[in-house]
C-alpha atoms as a PDB file:
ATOM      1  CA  UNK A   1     -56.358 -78.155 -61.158  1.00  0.00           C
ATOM      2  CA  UNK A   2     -59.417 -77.103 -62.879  1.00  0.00           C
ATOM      3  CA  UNK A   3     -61.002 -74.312 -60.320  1.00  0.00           C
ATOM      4  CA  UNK A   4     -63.695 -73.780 -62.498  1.00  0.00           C
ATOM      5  CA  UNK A   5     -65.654 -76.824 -62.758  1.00  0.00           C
ATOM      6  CA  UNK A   6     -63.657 -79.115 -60.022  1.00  0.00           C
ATOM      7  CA  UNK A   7     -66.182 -81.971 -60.041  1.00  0.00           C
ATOM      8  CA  UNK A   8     -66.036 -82.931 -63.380  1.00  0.00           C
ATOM      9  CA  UNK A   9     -62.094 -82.644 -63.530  1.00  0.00           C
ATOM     10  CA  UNK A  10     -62.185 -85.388 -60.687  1.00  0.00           C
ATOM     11  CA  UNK A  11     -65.255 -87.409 -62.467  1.00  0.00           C
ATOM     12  CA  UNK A  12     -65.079 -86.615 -65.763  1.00  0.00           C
ATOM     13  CA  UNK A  13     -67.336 -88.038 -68.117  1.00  0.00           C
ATOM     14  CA  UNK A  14     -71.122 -88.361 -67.908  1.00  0.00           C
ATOM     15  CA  UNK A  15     -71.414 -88.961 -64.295  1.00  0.00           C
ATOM     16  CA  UNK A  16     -69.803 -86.296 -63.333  1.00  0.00           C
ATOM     17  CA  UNK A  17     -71.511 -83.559 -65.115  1.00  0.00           C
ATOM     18  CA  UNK A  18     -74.323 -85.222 -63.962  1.00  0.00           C
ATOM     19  CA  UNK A  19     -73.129 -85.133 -60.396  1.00  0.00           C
ATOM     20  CA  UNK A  20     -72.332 -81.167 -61.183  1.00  0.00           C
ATOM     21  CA  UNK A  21     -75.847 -80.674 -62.359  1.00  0.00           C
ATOM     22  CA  UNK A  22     -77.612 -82.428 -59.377  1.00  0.00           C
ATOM     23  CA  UNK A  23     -74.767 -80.116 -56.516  1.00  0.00           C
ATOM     24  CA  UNK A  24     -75.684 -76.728 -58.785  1.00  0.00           C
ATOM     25  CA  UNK A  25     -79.276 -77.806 -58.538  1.00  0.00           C
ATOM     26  CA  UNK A  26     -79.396 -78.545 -54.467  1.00  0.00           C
ATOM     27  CA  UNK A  27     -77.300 -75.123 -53.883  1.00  0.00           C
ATOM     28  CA  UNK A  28     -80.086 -73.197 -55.486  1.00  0.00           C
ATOM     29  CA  UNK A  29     -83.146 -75.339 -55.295  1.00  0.00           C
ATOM     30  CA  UNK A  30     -83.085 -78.420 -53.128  1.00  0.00           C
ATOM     31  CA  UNK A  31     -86.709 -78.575 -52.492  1.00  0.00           C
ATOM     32  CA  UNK A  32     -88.043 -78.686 -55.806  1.00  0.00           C
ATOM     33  CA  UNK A  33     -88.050 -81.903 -58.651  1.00  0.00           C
ATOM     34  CA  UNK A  34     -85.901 -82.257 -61.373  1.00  0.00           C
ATOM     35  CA  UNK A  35     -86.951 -84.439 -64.252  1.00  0.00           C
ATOM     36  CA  UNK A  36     -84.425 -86.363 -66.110  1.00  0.00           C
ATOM     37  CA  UNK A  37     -84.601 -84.479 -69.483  1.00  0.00           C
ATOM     38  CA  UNK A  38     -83.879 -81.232 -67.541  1.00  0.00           C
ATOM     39  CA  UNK A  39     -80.881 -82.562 -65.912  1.00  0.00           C
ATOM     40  CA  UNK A  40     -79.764 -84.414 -69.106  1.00  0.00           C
ATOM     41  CA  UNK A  41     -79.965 -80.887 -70.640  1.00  0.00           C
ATOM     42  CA  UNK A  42     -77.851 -79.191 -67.606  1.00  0.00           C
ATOM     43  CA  UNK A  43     -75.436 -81.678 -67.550  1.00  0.00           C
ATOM     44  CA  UNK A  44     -74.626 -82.034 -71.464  1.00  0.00           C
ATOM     45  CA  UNK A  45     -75.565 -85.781 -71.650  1.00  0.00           C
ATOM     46  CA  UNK A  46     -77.882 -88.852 -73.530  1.00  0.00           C
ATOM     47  CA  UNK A  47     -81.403 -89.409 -71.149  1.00  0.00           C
ATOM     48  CA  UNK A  48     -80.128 -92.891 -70.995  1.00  0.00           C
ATOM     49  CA  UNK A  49     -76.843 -91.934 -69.044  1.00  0.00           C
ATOM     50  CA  UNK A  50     -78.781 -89.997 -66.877  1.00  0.00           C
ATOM     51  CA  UNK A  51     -80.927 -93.186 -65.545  1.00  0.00           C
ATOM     52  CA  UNK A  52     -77.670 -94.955 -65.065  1.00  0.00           C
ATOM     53  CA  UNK A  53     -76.207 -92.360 -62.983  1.00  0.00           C
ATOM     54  CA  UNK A  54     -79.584 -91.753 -60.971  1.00  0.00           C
ATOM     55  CA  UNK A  55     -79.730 -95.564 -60.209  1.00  0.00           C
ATOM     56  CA  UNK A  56     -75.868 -95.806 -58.644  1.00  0.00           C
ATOM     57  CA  UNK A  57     -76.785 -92.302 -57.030  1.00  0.00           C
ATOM     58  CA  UNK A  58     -80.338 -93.815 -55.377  1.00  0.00           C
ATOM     59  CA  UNK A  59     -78.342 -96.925 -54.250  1.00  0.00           C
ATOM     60  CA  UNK A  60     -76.334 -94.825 -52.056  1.00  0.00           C
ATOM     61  CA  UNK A  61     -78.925 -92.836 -50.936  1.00  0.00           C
ATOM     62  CA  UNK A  62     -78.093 -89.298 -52.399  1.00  0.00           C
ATOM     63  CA  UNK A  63     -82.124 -89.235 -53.997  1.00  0.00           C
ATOM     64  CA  UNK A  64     -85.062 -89.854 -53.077  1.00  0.00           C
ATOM     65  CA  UNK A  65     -86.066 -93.695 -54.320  1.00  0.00           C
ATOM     66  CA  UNK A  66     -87.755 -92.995 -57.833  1.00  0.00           C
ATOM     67  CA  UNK A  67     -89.199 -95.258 -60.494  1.00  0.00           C
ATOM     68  CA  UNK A  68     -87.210 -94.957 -63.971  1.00  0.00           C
ATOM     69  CA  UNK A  69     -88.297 -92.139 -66.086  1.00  0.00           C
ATOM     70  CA  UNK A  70     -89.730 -90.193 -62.637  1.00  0.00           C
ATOM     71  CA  UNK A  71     -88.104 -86.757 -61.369  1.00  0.00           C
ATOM     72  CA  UNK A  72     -85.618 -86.585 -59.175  1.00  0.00           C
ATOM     73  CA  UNK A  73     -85.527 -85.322 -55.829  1.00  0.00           C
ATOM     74  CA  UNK A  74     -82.460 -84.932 -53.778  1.00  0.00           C
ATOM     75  CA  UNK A  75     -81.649 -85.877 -50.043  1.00  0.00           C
ATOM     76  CA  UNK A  76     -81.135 -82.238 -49.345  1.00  0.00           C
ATOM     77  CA  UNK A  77     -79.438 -83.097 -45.765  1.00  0.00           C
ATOM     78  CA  UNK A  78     -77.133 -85.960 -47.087  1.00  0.00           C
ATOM     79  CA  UNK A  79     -73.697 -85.059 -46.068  1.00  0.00           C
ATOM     80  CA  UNK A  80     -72.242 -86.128 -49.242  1.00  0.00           C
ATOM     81  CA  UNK A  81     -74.082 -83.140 -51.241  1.00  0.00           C
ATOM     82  CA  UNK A  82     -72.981 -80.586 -48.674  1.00  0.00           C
ATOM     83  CA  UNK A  83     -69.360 -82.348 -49.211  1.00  0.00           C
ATOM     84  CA  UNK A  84     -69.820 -81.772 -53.277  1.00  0.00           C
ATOM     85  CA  UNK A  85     -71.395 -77.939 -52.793  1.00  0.00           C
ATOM     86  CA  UNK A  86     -67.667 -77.113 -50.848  1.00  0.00           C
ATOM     87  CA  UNK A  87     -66.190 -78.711 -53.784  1.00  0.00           C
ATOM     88  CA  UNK A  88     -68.165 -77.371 -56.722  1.00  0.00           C
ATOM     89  CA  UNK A  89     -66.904 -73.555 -55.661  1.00  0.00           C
ATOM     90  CA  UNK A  90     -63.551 -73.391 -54.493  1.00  0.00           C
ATOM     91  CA  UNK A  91     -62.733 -69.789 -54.194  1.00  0.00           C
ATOM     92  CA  UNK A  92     -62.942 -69.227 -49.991  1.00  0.00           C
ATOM     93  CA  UNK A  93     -60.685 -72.952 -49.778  1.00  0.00           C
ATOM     94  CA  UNK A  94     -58.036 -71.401 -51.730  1.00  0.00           C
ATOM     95  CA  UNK A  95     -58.693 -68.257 -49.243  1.00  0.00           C
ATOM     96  CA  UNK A  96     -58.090 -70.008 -46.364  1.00  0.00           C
ATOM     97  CA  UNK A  97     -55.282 -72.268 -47.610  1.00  0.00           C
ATOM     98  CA  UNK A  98     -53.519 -68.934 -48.313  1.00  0.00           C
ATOM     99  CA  UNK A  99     -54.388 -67.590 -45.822  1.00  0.00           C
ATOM    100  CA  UNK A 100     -53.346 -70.752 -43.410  1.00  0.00           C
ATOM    101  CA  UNK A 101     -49.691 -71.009 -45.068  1.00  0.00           C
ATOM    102  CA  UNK A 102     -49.099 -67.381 -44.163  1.00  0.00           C
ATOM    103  CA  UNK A 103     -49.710 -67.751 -40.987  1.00  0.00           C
ATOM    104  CA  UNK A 104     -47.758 -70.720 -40.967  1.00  0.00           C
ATOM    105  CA  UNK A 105     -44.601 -69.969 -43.289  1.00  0.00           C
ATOM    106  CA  UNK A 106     -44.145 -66.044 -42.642  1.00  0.00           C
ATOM    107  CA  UNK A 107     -42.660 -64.577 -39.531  1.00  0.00           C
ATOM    108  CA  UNK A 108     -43.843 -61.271 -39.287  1.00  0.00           C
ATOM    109  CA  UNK A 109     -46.973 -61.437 -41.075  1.00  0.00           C
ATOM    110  CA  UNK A 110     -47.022 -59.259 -44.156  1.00  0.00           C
ATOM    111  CA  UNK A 111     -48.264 -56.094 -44.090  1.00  0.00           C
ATOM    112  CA  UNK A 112     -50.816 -56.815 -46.994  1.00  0.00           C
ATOM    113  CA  UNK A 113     -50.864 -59.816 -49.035  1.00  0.00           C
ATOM    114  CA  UNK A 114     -53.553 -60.261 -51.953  1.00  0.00           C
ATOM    115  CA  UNK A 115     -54.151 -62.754 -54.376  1.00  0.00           C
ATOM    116  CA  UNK A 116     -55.087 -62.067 -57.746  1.00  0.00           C
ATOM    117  CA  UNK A 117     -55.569 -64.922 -61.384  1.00  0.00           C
ATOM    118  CA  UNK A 118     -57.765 -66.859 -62.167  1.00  0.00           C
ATOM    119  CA  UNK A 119     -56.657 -69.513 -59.849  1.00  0.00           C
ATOM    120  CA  UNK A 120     -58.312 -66.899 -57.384  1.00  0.00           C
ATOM    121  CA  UNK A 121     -61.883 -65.996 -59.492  1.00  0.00           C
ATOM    122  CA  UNK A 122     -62.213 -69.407 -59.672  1.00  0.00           C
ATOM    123  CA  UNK A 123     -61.897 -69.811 -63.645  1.00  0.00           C
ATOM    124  CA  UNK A 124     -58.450 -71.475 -63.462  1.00  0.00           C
ATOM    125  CA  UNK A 125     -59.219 -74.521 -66.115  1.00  0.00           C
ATOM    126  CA  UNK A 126     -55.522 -75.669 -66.106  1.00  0.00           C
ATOM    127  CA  UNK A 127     -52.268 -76.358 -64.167  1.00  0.00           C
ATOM    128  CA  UNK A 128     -50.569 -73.515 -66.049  1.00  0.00           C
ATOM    129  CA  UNK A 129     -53.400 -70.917 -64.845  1.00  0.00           C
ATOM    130  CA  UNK A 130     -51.487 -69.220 -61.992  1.00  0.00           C
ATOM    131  CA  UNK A 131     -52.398 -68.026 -58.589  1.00  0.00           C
ATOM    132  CA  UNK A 132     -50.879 -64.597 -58.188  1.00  0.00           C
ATOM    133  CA  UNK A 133     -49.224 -63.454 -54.692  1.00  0.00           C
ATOM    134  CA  UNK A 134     -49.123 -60.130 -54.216  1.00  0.00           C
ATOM    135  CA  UNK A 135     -47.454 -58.890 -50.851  1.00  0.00           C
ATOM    136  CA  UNK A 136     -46.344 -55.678 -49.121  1.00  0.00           C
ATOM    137  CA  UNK A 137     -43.439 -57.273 -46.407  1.00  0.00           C
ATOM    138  CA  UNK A 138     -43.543 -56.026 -42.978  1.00  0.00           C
ATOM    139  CA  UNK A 139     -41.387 -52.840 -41.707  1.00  0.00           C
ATOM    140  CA  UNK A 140     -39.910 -55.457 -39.322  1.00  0.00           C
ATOM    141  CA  UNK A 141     -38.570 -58.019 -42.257  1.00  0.00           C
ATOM    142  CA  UNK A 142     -35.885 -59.960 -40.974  1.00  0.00           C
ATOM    143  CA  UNK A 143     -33.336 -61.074 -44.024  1.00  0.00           C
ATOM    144  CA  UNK A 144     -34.779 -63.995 -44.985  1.00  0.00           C
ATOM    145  CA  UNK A 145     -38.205 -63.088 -45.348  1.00  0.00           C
ATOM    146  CA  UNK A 146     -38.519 -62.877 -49.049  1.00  0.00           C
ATOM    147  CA  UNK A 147     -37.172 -66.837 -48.972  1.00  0.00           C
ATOM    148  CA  UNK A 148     -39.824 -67.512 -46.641  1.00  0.00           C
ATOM    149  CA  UNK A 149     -42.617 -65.764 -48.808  1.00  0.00           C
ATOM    150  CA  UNK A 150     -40.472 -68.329 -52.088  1.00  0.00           C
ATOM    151  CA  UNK A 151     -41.153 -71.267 -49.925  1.00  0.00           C
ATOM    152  CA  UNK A 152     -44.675 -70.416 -49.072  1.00  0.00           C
ATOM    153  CA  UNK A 153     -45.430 -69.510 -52.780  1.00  0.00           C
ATOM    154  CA  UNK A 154     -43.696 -72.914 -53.688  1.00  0.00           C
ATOM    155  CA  UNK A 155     -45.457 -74.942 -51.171  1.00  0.00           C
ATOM    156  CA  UNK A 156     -48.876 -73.752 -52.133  1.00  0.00           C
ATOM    157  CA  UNK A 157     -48.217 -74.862 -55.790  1.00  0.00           C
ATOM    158  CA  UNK A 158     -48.426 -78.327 -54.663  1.00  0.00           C
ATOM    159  CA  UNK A 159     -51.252 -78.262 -52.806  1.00  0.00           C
ATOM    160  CA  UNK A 160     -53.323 -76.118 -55.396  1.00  0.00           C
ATOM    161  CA  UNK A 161     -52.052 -78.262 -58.228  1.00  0.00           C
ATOM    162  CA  UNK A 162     -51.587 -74.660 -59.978  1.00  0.00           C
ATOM    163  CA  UNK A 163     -48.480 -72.357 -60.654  1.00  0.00           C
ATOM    164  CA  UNK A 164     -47.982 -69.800 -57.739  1.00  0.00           C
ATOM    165  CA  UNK A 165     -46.153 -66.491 -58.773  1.00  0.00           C
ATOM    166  CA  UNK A 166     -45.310 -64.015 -55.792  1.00  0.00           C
ATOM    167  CA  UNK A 167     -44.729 -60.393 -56.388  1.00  0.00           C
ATOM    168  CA  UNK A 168     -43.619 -58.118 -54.205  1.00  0.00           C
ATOM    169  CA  UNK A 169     -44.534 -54.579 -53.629  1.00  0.00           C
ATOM    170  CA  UNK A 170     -43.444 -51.630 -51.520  1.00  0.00           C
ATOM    171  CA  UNK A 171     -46.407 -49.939 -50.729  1.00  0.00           C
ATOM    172  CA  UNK A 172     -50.355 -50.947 -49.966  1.00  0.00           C
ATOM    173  CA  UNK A 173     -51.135 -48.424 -52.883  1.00  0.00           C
ATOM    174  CA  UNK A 174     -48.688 -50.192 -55.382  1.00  0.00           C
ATOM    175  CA  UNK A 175     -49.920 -53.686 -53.860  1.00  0.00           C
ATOM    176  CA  UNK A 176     -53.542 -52.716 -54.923  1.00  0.00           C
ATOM    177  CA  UNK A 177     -53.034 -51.702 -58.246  1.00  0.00           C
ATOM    178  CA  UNK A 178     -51.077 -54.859 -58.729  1.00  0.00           C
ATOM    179  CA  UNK A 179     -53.522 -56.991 -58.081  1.00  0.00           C
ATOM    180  CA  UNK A 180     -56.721 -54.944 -59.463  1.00  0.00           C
ATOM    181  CA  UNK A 181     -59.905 -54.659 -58.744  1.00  0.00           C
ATOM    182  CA  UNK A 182     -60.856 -58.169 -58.684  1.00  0.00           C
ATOM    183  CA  UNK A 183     -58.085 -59.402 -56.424  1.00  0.00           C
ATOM    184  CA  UNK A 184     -58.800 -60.849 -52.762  1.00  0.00           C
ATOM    185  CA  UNK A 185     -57.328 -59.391 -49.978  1.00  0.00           C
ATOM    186  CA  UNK A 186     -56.254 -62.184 -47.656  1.00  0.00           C
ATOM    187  CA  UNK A 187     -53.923 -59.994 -44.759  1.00  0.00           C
ATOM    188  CA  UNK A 188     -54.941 -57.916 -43.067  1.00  0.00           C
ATOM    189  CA  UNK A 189     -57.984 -60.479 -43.019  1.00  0.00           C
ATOM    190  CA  UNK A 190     -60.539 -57.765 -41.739  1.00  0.00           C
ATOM    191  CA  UNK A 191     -60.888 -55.676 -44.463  1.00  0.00           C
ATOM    192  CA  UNK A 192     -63.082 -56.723 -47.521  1.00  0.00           C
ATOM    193  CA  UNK A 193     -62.240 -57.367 -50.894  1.00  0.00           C
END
């Protein structure tokens, strides 16, 4: 999966840079216009795409109606933008998906598990950028808890789309320098990053 621009890996082509450009835009600045050569510059594409795109995207109601050649405004409440804005940064999903198969997959929790790659930062561009697991096992590990943390590693590969490598470490200290500075801690959930 590309984690750093997700929209355009499902859409790709004009449209959806131009889609990428109009979410980026109503994150930051829903209120205000946008004319059509400033989006054509943001999204990397011909004026004339542009108008194509804006027409299927007034039809459906994600702008405001707009003669050819006018600026665009965005329906700002639309539920489909707020849909594409979870979608254009998918850093705290991957969070809470982690997060969720923990919960669901280990038995104790882990003491500390972080994740660390650019699967993680968010610049994962390809299905061979990897998702790094970094975990600290509980005191009370039964046997099989390191095959529990392989499944849970394995199952998230499939639904991140990305490679998932799991390291184990002894200690929080040796956990932390693992995963760096830039890493996420995910358990014990309460303490930031």
């Amino acid at each position: 999966m590309n984690f750093r621009t997700p929209i355009t890996a499902l859409f790709p082509g004009a449209s959806g840079r131009i889609v990428t450009a109009l979410t980026a835009h109503q994150a930051t600045n829903t209120e205000e216009p946008l004319s059509p050569t400033d989006l054509a510059r943001d999204a990397s594409v011909a004026a004339t795409q542009v108008e194509a795109t804006l027409f299927r995207l007034g039809l459906l109601g994600l702008i405001e109606p707009r003669e050819r050649g006018g600026d665009v405004r965005l329906v700002a409440g639309h539920v489909v933008w707020k849909a594409l804005d979870g979608l254009a940064d998918l850093r705290q999903r991957v969070v809470e998906e982690v997060r969720e198969r923990a919960a669901a997959d280990l038995t104790p929790a882990p003491a500390r598990l972080t994740i660390a790659g650019p699967v993680a930062d968010g610049t994962a561009t390809h299905p061979a950028d990897v998702l790094e697991l970094i975990v600290v096992p509980p005191s009370t590990a039964p046997e099989n808890w390191s095959e529990q943390a392989d499944r849970m590693a394995a199952r998230l590969s499939r639904h991140l789309g990305n490679v998932v490598t799991l390291r184990t470490a002894a200690t929080d200290a040796d956990a932390a320098r693992f995963a760096g500075p830039e890493a996420s801690l995910i358990i014990p959930p309460d303490s930031a990053r």
